[in-house]
PDB file of N, CA and C in Angstrom:
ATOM      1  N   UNK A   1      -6.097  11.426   1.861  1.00  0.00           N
ATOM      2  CA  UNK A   1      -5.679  10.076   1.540  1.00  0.00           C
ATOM      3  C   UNK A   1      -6.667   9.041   2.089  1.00  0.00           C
ATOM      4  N   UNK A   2      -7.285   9.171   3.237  1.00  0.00           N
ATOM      5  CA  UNK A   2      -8.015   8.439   3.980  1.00  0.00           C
ATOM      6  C   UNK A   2      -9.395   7.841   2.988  1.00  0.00           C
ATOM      7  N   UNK A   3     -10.093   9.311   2.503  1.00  0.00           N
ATOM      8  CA  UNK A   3     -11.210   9.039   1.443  1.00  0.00           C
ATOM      9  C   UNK A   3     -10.837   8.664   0.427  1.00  0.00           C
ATOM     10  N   UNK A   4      -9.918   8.689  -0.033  1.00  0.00           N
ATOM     11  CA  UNK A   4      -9.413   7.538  -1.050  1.00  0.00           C
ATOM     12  C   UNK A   4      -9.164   6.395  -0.698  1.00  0.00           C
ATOM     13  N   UNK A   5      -8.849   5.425   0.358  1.00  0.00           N
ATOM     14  CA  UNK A   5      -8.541   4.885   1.058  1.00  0.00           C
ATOM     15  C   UNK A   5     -10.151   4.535   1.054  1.00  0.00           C
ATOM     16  N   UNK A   6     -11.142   5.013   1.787  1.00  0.00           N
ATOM     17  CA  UNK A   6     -12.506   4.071   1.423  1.00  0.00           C
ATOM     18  C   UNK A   6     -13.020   4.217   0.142  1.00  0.00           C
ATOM     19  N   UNK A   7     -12.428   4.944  -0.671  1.00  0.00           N
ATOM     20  CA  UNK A   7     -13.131   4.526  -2.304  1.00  0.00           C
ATOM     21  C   UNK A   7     -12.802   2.933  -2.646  1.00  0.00           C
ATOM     22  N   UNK A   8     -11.399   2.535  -2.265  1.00  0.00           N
ATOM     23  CA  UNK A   8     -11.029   1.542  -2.631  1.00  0.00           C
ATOM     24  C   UNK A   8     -11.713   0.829  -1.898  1.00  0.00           C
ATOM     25  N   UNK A   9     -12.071   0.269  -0.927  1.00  0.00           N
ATOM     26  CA  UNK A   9     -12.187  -0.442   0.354  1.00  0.00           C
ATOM     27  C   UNK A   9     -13.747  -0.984   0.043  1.00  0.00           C
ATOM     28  N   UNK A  10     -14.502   0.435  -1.041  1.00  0.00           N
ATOM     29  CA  UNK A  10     -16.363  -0.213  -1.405  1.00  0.00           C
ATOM     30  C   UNK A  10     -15.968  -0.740  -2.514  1.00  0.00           C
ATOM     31  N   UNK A  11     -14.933  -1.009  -2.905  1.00  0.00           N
ATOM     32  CA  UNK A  11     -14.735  -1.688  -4.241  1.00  0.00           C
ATOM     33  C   UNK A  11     -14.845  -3.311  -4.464  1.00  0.00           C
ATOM     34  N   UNK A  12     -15.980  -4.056  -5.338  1.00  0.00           N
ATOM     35  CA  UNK A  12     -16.467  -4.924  -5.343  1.00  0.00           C
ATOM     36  C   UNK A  12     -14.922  -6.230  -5.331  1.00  0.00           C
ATOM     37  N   UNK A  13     -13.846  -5.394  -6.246  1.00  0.00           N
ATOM     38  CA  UNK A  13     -12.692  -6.334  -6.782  1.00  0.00           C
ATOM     39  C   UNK A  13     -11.664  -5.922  -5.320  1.00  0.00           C
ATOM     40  N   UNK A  14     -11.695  -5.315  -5.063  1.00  0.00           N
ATOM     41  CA  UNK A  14     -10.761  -5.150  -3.729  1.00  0.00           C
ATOM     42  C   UNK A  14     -12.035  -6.266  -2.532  1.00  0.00           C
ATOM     43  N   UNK A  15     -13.252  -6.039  -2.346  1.00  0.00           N
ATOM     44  CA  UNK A  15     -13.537  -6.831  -1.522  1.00  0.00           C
ATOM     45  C   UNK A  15     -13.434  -8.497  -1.700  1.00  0.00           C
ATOM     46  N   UNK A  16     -13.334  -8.868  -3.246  1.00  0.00           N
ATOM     47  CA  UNK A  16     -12.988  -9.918  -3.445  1.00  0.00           C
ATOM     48  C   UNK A  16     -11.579 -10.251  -3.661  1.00  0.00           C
ATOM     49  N   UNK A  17     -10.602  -9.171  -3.398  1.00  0.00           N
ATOM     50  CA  UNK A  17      -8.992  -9.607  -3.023  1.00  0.00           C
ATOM     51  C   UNK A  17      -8.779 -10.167  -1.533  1.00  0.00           C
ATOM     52  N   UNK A  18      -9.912  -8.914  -0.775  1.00  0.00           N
ATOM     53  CA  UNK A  18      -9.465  -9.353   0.870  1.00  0.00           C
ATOM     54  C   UNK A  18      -9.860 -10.512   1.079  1.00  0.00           C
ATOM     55  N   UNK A  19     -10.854 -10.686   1.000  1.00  0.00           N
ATOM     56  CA  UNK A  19     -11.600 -12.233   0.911  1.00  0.00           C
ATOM     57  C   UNK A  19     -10.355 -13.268   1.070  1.00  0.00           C
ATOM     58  N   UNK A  20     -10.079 -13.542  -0.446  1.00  0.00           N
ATOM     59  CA  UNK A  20      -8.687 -13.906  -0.582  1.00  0.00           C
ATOM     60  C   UNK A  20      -7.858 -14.121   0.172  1.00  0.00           C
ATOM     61  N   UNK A  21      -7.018 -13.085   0.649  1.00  0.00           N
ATOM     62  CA  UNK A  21      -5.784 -12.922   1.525  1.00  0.00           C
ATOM     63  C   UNK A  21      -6.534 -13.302   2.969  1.00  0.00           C
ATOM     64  N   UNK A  22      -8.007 -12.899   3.765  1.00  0.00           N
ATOM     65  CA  UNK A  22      -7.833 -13.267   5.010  1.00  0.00           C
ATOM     66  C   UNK A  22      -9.124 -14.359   4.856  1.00  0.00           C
ATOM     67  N   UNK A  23      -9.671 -14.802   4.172  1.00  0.00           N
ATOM     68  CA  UNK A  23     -10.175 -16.095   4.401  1.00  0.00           C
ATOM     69  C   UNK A  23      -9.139 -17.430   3.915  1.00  0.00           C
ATOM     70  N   UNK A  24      -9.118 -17.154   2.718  1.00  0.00           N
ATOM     71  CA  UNK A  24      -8.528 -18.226   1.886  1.00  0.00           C
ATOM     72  C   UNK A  24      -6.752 -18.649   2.122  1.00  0.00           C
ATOM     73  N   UNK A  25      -6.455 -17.055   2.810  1.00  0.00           N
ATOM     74  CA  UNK A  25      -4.610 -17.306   3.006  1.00  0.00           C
ATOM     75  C   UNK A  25      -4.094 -16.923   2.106  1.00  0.00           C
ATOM     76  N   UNK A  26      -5.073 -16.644   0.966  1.00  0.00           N
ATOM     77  CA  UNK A  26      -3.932 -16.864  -0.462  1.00  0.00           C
ATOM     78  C   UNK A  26      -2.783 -16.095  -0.508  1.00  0.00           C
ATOM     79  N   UNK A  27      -1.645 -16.412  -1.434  1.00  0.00           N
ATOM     80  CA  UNK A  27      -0.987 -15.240  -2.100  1.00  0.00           C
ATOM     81  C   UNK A  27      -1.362 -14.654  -3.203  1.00  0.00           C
ATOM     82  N   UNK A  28      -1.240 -13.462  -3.597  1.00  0.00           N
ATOM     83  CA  UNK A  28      -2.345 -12.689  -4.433  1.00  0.00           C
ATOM     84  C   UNK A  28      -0.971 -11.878  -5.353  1.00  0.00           C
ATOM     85  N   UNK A  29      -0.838 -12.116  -6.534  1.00  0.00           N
ATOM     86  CA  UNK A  29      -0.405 -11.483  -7.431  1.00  0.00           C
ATOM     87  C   UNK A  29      -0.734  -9.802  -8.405  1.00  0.00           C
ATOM     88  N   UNK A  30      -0.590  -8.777  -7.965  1.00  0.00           N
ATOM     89  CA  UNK A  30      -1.118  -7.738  -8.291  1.00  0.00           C
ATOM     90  C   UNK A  30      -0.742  -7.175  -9.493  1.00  0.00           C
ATOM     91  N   UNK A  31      -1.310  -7.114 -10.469  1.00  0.00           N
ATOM     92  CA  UNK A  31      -0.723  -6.469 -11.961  1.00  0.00           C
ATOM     93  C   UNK A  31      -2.119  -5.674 -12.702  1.00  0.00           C
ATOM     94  N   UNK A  32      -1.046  -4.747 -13.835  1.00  0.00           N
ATOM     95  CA  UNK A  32      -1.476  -3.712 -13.901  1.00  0.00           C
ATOM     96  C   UNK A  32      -2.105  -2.672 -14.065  1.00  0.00           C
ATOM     97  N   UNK A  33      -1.990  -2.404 -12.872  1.00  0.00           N
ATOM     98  CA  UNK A  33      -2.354  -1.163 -12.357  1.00  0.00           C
ATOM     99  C   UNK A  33      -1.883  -0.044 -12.363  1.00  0.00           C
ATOM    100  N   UNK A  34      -1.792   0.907 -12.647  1.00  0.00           N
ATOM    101  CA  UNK A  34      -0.998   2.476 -13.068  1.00  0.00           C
ATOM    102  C   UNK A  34      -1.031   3.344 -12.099  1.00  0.00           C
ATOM    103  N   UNK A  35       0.586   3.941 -12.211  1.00  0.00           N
ATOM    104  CA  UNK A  35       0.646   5.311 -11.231  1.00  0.00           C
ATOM    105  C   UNK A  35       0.778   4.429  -9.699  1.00  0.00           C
ATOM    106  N   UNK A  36       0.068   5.308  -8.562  1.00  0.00           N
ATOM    107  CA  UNK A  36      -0.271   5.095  -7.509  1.00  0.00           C
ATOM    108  C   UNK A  36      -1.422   3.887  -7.314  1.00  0.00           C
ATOM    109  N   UNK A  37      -2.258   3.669  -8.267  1.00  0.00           N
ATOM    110  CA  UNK A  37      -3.040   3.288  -7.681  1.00  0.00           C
ATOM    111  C   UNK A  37      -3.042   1.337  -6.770  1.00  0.00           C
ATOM    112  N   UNK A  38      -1.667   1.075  -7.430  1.00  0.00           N
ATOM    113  CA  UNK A  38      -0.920  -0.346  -6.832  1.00  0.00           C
ATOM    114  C   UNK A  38      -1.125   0.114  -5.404  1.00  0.00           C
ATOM    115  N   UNK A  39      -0.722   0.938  -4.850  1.00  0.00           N
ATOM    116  CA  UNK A  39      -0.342   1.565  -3.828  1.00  0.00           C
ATOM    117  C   UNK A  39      -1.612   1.752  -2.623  1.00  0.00           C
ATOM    118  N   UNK A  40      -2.931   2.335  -3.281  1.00  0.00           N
ATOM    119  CA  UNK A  40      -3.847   2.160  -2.890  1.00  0.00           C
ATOM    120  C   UNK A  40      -4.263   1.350  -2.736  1.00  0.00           C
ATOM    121  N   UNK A  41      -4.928   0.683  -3.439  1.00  0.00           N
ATOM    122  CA  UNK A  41      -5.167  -0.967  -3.528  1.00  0.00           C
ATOM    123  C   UNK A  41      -4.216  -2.052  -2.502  1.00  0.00           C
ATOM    124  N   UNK A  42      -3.156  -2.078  -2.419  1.00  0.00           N
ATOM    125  CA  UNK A  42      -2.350  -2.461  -1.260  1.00  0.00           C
ATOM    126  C   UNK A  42      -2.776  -2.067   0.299  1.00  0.00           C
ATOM    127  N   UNK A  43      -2.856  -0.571   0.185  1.00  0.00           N
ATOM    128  CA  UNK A  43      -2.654  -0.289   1.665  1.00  0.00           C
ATOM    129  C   UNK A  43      -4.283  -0.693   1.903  1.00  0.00           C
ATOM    130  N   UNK A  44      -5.313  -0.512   0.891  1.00  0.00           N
ATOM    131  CA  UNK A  44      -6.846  -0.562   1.282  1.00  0.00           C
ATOM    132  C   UNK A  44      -6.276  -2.146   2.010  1.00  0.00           C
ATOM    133  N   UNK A  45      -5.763  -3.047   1.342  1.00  0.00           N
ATOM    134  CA  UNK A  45      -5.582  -4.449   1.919  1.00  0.00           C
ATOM    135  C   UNK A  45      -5.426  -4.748   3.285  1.00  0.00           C
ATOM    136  N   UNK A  46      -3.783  -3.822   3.198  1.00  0.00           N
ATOM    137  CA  UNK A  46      -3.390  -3.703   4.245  1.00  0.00           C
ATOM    138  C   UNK A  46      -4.304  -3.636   5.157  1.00  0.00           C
ATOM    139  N   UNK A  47      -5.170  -2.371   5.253  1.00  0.00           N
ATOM    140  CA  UNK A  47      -6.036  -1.827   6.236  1.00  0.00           C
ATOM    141  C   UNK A  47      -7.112  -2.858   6.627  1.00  0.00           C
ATOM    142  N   UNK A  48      -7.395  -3.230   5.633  1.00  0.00           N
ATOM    143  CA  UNK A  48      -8.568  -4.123   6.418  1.00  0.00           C
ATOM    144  C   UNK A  48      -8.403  -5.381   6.655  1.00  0.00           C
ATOM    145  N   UNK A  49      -6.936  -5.910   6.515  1.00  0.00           N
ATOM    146  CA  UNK A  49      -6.337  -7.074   7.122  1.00  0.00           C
ATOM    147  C   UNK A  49      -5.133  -6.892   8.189  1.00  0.00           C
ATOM    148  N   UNK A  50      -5.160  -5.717   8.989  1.00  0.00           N
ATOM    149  CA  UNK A  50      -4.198  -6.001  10.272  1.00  0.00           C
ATOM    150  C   UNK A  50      -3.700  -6.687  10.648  1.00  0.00           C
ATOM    151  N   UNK A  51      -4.023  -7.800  11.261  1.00  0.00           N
ATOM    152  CA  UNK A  51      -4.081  -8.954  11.557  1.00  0.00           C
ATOM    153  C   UNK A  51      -2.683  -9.562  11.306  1.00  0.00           C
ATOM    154  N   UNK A  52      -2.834  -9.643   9.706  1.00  0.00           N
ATOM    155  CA  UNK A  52      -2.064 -10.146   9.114  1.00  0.00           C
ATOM    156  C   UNK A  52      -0.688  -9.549   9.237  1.00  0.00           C
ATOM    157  N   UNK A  53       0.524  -9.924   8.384  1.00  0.00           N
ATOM    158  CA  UNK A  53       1.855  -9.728   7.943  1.00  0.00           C
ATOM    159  C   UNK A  53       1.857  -9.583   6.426  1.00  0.00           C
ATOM    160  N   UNK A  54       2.136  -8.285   5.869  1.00  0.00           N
ATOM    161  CA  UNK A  54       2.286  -8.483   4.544  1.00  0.00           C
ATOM    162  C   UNK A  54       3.316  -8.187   3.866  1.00  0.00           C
ATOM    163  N   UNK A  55       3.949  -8.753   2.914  1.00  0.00           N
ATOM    164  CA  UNK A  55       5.178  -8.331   1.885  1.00  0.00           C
ATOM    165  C   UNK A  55       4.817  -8.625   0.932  1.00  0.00           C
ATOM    166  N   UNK A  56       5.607  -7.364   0.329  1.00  0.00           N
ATOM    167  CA  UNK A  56       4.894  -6.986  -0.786  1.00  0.00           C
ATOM    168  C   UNK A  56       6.537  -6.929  -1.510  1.00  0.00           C
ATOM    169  N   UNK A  57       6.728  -8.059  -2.656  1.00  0.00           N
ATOM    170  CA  UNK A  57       7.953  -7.519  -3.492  1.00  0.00           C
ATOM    171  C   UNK A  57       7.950  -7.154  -4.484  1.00  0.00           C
ATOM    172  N   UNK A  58       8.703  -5.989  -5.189  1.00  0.00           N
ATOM    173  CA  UNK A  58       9.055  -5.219  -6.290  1.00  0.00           C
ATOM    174  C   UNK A  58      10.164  -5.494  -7.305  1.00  0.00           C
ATOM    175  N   UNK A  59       9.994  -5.435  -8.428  1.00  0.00           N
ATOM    176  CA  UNK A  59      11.026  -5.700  -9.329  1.00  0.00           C
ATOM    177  C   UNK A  59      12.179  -5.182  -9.100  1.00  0.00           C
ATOM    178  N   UNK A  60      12.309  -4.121  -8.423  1.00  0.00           N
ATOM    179  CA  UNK A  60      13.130  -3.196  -8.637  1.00  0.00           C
ATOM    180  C   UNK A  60      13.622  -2.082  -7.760  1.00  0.00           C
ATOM    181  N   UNK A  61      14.807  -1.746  -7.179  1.00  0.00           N
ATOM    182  CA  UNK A  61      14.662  -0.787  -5.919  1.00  0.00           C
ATOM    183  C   UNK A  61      14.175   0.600  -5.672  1.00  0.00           C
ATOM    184  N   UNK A  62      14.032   1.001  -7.123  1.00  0.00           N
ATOM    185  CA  UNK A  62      13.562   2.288  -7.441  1.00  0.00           C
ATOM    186  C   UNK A  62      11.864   2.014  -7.250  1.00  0.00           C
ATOM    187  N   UNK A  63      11.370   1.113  -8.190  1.00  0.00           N
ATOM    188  CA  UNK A  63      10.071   1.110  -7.554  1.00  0.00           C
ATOM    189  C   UNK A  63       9.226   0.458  -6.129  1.00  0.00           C
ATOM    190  N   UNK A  64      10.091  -0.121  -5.787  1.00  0.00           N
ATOM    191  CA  UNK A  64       9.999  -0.575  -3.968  1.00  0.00           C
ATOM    192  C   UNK A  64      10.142   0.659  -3.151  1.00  0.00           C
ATOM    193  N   UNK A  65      10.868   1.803  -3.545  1.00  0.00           N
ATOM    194  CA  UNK A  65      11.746   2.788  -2.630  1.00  0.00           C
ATOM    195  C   UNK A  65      10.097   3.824  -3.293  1.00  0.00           C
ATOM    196  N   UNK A  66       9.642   3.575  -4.282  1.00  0.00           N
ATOM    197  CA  UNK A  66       8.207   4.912  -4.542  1.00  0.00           C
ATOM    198  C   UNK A  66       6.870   4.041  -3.475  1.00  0.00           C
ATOM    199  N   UNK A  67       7.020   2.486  -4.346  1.00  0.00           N
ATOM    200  CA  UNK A  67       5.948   2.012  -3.607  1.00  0.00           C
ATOM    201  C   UNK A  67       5.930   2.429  -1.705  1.00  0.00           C
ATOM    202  N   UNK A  68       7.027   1.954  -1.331  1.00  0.00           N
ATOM    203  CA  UNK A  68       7.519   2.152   0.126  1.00  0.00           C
ATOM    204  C   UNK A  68       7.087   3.779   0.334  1.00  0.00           C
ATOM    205  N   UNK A  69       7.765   4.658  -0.056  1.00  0.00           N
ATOM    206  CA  UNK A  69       7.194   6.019  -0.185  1.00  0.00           C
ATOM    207  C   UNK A  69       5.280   6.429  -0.327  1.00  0.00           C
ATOM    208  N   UNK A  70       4.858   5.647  -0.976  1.00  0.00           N
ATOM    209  CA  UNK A  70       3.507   6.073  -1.043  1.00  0.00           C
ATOM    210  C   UNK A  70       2.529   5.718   0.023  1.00  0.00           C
ATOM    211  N   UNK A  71       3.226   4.317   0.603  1.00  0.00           N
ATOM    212  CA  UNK A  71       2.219   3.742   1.545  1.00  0.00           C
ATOM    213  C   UNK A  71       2.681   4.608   2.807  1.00  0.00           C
ATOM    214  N   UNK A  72       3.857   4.973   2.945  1.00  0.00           N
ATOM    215  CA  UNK A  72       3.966   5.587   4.100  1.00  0.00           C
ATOM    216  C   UNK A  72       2.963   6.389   4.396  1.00  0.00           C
ATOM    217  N   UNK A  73       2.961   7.380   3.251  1.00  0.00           N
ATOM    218  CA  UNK A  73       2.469   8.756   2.756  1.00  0.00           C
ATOM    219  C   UNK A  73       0.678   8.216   2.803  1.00  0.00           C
ATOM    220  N   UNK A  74       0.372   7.184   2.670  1.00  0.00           N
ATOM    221  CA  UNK A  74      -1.288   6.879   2.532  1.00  0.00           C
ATOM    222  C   UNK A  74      -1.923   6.684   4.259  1.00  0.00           C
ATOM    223  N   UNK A  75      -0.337   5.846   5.467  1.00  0.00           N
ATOM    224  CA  UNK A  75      -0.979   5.577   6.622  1.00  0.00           C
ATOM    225  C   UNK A  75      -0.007   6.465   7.106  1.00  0.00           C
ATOM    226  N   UNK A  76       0.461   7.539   6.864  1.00  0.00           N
ATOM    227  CA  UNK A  76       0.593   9.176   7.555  1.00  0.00           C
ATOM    228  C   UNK A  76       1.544   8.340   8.478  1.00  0.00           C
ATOM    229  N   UNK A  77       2.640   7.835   7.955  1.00  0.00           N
ATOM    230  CA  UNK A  77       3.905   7.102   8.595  1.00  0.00           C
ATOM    231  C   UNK A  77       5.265   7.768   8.815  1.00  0.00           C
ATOM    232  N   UNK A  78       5.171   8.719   8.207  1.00  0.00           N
ATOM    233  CA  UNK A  78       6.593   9.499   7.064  1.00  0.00           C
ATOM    234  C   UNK A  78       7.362  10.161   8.006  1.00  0.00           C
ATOM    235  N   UNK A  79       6.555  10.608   9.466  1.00  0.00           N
ATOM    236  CA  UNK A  79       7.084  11.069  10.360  1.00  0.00           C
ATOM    237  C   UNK A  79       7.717  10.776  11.575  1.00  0.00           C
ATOM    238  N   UNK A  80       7.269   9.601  11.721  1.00  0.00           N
ATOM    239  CA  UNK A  80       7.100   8.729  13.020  1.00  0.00           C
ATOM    240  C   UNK A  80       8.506   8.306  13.181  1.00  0.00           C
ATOM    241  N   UNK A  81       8.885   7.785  14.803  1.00  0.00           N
ATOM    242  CA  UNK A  81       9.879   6.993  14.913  1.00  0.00           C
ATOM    243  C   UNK A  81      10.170   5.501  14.274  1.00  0.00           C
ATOM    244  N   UNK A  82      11.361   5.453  13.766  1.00  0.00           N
ATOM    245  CA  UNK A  82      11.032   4.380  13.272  1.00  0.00           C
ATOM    246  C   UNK A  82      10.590   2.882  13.426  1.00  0.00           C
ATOM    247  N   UNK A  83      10.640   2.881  15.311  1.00  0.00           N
ATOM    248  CA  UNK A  83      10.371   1.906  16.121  1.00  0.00           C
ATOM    249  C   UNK A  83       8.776   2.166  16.071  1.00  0.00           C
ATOM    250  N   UNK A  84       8.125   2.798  16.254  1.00  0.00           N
ATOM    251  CA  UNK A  84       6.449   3.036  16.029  1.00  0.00           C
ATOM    252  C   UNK A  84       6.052   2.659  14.654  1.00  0.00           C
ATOM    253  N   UNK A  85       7.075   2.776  13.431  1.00  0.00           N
ATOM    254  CA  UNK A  85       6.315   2.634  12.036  1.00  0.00           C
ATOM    255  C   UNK A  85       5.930   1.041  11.870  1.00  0.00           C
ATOM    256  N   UNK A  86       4.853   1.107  11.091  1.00  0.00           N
ATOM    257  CA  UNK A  86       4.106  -0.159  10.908  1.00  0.00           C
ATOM    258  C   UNK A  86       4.325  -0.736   9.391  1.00  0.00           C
ATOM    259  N   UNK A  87       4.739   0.071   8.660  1.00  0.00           N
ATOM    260  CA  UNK A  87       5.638   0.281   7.427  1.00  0.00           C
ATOM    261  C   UNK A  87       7.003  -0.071   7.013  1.00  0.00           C
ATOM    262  N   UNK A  88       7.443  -0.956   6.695  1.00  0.00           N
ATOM    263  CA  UNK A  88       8.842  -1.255   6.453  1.00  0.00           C
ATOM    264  C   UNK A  88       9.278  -1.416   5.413  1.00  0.00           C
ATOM    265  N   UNK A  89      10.291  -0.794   5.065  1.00  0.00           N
ATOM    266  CA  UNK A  89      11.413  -0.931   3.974  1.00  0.00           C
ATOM    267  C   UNK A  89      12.592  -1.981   4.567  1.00  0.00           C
ATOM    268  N   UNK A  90      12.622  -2.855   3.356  1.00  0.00           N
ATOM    269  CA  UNK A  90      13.587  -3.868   3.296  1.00  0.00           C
ATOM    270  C   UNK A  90      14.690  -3.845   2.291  1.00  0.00           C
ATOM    271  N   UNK A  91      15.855  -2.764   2.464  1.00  0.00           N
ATOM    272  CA  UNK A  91      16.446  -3.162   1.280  1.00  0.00           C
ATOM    273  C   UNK A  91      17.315  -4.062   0.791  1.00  0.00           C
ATOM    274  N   UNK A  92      17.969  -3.789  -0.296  1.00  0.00           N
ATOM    275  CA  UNK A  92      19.196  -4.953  -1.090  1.00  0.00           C
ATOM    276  C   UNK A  92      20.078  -4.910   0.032  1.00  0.00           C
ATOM    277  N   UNK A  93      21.112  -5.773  -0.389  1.00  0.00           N
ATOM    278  CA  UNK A  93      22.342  -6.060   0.558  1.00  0.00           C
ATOM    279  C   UNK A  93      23.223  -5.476  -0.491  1.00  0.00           C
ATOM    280  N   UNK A  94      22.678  -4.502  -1.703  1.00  0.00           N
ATOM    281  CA  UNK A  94      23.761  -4.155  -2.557  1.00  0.00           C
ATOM    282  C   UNK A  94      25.107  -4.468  -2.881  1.00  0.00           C
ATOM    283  N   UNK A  95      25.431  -6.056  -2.437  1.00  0.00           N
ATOM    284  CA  UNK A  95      26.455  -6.649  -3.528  1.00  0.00           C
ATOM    285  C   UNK A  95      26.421  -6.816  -4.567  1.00  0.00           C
ATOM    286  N   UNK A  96      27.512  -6.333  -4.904  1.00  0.00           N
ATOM    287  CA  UNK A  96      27.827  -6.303  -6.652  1.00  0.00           C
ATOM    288  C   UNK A  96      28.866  -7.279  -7.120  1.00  0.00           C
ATOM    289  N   UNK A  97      28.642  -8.076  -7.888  1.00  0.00           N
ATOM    290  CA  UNK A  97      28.976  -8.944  -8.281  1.00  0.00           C
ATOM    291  C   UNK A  97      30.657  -8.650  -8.712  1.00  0.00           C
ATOM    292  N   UNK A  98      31.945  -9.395  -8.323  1.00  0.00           N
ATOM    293  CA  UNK A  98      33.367  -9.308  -8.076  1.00  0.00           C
ATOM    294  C   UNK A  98      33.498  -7.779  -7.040  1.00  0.00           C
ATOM    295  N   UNK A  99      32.685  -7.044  -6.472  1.00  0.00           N
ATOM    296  CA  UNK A  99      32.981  -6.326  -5.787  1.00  0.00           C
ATOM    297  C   UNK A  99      32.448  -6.650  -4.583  1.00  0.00           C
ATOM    298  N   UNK A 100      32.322  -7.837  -3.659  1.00  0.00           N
ATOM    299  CA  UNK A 100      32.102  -8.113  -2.468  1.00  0.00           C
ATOM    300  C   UNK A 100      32.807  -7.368  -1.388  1.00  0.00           C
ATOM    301  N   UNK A 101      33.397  -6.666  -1.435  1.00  0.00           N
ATOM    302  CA  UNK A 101      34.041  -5.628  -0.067  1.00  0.00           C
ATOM    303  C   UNK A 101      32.790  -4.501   0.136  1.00  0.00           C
ATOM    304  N   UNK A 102      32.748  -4.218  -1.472  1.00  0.00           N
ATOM    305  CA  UNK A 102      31.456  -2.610  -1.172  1.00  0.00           C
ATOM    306  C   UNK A 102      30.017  -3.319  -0.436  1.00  0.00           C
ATOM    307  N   UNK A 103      29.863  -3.293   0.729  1.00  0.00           N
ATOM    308  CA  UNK A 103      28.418  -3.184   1.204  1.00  0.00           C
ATOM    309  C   UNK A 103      28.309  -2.090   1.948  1.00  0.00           C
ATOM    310  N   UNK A 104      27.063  -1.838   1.456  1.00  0.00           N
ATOM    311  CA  UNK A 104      26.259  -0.590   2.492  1.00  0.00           C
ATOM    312  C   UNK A 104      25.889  -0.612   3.918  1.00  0.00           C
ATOM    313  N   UNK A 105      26.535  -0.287   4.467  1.00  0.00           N
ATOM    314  CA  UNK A 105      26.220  -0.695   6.085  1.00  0.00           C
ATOM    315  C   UNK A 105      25.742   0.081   6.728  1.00  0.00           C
ATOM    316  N   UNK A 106      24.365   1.155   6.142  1.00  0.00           N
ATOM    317  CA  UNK A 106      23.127   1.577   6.813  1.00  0.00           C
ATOM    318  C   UNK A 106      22.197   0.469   5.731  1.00  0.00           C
ATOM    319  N   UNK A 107      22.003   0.081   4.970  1.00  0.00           N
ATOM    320  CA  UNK A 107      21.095  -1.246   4.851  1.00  0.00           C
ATOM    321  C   UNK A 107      21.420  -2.097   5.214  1.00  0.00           C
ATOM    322  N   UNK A 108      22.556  -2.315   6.001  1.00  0.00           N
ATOM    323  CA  UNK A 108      22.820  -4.031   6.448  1.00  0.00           C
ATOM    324  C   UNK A 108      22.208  -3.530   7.959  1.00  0.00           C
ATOM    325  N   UNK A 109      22.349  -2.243   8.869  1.00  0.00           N
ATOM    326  CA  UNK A 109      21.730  -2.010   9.497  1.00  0.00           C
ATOM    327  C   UNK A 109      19.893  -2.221   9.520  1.00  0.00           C
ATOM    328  N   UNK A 110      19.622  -1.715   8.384  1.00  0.00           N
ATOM    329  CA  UNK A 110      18.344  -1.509   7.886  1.00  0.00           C
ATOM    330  C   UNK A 110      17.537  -3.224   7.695  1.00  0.00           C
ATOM    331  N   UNK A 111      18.367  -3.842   7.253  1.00  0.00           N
ATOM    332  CA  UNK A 111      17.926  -4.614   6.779  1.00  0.00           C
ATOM    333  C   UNK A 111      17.612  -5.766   8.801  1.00  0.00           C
ATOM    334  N   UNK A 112      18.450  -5.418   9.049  1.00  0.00           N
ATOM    335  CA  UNK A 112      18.796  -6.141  10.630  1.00  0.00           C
ATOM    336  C   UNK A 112      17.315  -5.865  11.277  1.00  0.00           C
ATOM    337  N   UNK A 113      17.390  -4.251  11.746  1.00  0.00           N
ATOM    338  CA  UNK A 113      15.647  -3.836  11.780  1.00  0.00           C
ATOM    339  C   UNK A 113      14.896  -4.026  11.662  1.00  0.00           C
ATOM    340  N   UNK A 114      14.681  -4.434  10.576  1.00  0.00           N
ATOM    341  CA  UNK A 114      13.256  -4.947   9.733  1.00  0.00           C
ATOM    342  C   UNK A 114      13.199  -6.472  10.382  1.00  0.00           C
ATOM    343  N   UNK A 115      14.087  -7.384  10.380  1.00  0.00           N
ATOM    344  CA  UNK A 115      14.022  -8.500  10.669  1.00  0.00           C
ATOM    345  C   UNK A 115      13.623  -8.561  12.097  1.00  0.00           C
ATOM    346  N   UNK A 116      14.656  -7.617  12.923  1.00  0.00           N
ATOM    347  CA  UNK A 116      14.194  -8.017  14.380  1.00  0.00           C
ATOM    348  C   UNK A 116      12.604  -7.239  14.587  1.00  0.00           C
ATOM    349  N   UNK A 117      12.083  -6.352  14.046  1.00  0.00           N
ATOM    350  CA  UNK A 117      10.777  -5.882  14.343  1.00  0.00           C
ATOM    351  C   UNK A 117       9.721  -7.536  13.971  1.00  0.00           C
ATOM    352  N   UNK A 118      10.213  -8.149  12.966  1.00  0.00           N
ATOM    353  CA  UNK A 118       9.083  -9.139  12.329  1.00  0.00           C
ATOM    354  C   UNK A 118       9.255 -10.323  13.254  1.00  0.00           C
TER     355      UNK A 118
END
């Protein structure tokens, strides 16, 4: 994963994204891109902007829950405690609309986590 990880990183359009995000501040809109390679392209970001704080949002929980899955899987996260991971999943508060009693309360946990780590 790593050498994939610098394929992206000599890439003329990834060096002119980072640019972007840690000179300029910007927010940077990412579209498409196929498969994994969103994923790459992200974490290459990630990687060479530490520094920073990044969120990254998804249409959708299924593809937040692969994206979330891949980056783990790219900075070898998948194992770790979850107080050490540098990786975070943020999910829904899964209310459903006239069913306000059903919430999930390992993501309201989850979601608590994420906040107090940031």
């Amino acid at each position: 994963m790593k050498e994939l990880l610098k394929v992206y990183s000599h890439n003329q359009k990834y060096v002119d994204l980072l640019r972007r995000i840690t000179v300029n501040h910007s927010r940077v809109n990412i579209q498409s891109l196929a498969g994994s390679s969103m994923s790459f392209c992200v974490a290459a970001c990630m990687d060479g902007s530490r520094e920073f704080t990044h969120l990254i949002v998804l249409p959708d929980k299924e593809r937040a829950a692969y994206f979330y899955n891949d980056i783990e899987q790219i900075f070898s996260e998948q194992d770790l405690d979850y107080s050490k991971k540098n990786v975070l999943f943020y999910p829904s508060s899964y209310k459903l609309p006239y069913q306000v009693e059903d919430i999930d309360n390992a993501n309201i946990l989850l979601r608590a986590e994420v906040l107090n780590r940031l």
